[in-house]
C-alpha atoms as a PDB file:
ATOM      1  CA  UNK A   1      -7.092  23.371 -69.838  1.00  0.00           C
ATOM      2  CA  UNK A   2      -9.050  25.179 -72.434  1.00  0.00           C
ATOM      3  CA  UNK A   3      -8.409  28.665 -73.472  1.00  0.00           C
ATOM      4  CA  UNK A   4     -11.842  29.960 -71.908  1.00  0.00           C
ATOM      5  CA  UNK A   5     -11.138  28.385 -68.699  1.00  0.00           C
ATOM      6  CA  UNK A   6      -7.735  30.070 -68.301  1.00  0.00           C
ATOM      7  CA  UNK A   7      -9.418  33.661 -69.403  1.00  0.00           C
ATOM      8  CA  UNK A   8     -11.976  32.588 -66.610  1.00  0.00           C
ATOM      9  CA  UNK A   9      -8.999  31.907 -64.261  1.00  0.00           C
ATOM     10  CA  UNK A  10      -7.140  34.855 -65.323  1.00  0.00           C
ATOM     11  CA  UNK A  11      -9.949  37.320 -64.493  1.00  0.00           C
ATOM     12  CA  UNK A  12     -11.190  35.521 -61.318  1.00  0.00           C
ATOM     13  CA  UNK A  13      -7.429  36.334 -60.087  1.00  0.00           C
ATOM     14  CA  UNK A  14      -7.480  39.588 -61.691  1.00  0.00           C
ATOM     15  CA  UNK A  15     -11.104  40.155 -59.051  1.00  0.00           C
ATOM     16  CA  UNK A  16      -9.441  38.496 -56.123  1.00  0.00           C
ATOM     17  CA  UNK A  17      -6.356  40.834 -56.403  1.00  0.00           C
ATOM     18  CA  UNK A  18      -8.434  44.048 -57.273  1.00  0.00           C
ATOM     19  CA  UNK A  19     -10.247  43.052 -53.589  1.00  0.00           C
ATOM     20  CA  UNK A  20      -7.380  42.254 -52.141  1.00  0.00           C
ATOM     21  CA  UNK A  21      -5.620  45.434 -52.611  1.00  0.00           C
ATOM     22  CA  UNK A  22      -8.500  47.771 -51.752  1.00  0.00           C
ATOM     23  CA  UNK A  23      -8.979  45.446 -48.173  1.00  0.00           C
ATOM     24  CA  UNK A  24      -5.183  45.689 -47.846  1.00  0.00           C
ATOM     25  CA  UNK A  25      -5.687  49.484 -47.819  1.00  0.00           C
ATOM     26  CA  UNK A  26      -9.046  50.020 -45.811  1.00  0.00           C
ATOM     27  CA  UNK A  27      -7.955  47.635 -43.608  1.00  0.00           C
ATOM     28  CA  UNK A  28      -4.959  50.039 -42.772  1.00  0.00           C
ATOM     29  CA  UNK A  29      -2.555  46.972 -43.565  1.00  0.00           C
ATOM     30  CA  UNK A  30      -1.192  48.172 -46.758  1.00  0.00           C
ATOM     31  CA  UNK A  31      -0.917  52.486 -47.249  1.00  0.00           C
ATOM     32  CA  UNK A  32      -2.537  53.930 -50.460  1.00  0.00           C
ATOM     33  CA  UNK A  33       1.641  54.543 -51.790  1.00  0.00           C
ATOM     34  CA  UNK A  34       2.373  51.481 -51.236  1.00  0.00           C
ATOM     35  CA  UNK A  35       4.570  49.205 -53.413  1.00  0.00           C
ATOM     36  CA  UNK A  36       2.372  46.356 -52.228  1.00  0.00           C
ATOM     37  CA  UNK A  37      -0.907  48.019 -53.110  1.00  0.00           C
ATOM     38  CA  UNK A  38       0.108  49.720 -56.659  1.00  0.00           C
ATOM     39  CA  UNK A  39       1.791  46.001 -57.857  1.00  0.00           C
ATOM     40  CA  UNK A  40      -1.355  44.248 -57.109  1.00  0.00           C
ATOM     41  CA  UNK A  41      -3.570  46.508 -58.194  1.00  0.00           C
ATOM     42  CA  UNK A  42      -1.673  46.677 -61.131  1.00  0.00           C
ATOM     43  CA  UNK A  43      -1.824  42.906 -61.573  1.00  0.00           C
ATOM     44  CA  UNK A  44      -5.329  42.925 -61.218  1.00  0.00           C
ATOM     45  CA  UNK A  45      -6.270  45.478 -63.497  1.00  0.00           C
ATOM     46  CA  UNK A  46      -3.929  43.923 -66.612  1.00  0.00           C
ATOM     47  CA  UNK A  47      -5.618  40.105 -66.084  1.00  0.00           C
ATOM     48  CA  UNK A  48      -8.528  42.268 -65.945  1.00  0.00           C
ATOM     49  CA  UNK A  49      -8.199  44.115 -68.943  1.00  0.00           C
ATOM     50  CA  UNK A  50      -7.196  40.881 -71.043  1.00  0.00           C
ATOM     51  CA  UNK A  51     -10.627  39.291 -70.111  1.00  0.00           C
ATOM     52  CA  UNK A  52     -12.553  42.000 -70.943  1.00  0.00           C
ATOM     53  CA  UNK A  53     -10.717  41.955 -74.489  1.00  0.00           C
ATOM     54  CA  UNK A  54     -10.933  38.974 -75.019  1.00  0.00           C
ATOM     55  CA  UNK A  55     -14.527  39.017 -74.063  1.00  0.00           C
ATOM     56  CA  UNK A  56     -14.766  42.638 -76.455  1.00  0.00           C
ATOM     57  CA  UNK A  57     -16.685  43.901 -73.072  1.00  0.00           C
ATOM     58  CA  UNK A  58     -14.867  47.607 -74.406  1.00  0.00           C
ATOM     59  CA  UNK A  59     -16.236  49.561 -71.283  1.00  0.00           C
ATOM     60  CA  UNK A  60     -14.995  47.330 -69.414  1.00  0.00           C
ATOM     61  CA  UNK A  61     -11.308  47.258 -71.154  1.00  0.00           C
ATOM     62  CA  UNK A  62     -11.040  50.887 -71.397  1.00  0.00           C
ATOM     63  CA  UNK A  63     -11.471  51.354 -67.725  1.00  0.00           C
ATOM     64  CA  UNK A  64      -8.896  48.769 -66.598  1.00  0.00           C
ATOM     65  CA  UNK A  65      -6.497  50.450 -69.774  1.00  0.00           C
ATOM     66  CA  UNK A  66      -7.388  53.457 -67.480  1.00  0.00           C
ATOM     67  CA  UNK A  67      -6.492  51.702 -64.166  1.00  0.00           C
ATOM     68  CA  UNK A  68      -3.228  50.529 -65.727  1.00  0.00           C
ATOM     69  CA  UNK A  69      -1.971  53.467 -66.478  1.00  0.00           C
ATOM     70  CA  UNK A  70      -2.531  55.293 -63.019  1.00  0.00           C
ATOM     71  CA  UNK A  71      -0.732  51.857 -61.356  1.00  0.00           C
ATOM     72  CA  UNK A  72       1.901  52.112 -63.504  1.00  0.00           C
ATOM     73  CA  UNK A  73       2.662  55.508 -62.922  1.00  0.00           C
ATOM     74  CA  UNK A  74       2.515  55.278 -59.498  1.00  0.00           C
ATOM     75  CA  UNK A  75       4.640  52.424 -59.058  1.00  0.00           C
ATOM     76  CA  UNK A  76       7.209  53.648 -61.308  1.00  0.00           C
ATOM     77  CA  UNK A  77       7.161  56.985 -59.182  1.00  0.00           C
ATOM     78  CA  UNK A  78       7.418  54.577 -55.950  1.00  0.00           C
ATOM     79  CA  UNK A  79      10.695  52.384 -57.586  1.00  0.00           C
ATOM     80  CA  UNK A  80      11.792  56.059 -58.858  1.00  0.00           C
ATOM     81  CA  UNK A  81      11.941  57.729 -55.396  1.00  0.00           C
ATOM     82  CA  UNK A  82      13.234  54.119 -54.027  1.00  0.00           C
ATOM     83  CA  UNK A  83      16.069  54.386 -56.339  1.00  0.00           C
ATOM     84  CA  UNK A  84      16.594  57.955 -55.097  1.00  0.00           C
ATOM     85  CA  UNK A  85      17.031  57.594 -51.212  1.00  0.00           C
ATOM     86  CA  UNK A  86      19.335  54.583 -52.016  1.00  0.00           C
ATOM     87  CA  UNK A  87      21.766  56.648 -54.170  1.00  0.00           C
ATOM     88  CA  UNK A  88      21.582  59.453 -51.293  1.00  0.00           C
ATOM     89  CA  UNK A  89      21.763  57.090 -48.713  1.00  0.00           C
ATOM     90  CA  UNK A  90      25.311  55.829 -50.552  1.00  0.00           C
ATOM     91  CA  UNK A  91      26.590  59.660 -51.254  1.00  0.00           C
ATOM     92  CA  UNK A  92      25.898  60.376 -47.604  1.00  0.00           C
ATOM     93  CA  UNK A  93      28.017  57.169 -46.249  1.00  0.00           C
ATOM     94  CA  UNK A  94      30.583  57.862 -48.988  1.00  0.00           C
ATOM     95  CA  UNK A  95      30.898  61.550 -47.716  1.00  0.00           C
ATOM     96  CA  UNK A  96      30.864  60.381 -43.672  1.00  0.00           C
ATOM     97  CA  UNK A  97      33.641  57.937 -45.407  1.00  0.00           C
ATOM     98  CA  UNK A  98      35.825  60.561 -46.929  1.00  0.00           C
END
């Protein structure tokens, strides 16, 4: 497989999981906080931003560079909070254990 083709390949996937994630949501299937939604958008947007490097389509790259940015944020305050309730959820069986 040539270089091109896997760009091509890479960005087609990076589409199909940019869809994906927005029917997840208006669909009602996946919520808007979501783990599920913010990884795949996040996916999505990275292939995305590669091709349009690659490709020097700059518009293009600085909006997925954008998009990036706001998924990782959000999924890191999703793990974050995650991480939270679990160490609560320990203290408060510890305590009940005490």
């Amino acid at each position: 497989m040539s270089l091109i083709t896997l760009i091509t390949v890479l960005g087609w996937v990076g589409a199909v999981a940019g869809i994906v994630a927005y029917g997840m949501v208006s669909k009602g299937r996946w919520g808007a906080g979501s783990f599920a939604f913010q990884l795949t958008n996040l996916g999505g947007a990275t292939a995305m931003f590669l091709v349009a490097a690659v490709n020097g389509v700059w518009p293009s790259a600085a909006a997925n560079v954008a998009w990036i940015v706001i998924g990782a944020h959000a999924t890191l305050t999703i793990l974050r909070k995650r991480h939270q309730e679990r160490a609560a959820a320990r203290r408060a069986a510890f305590d009940l254990a005490a």
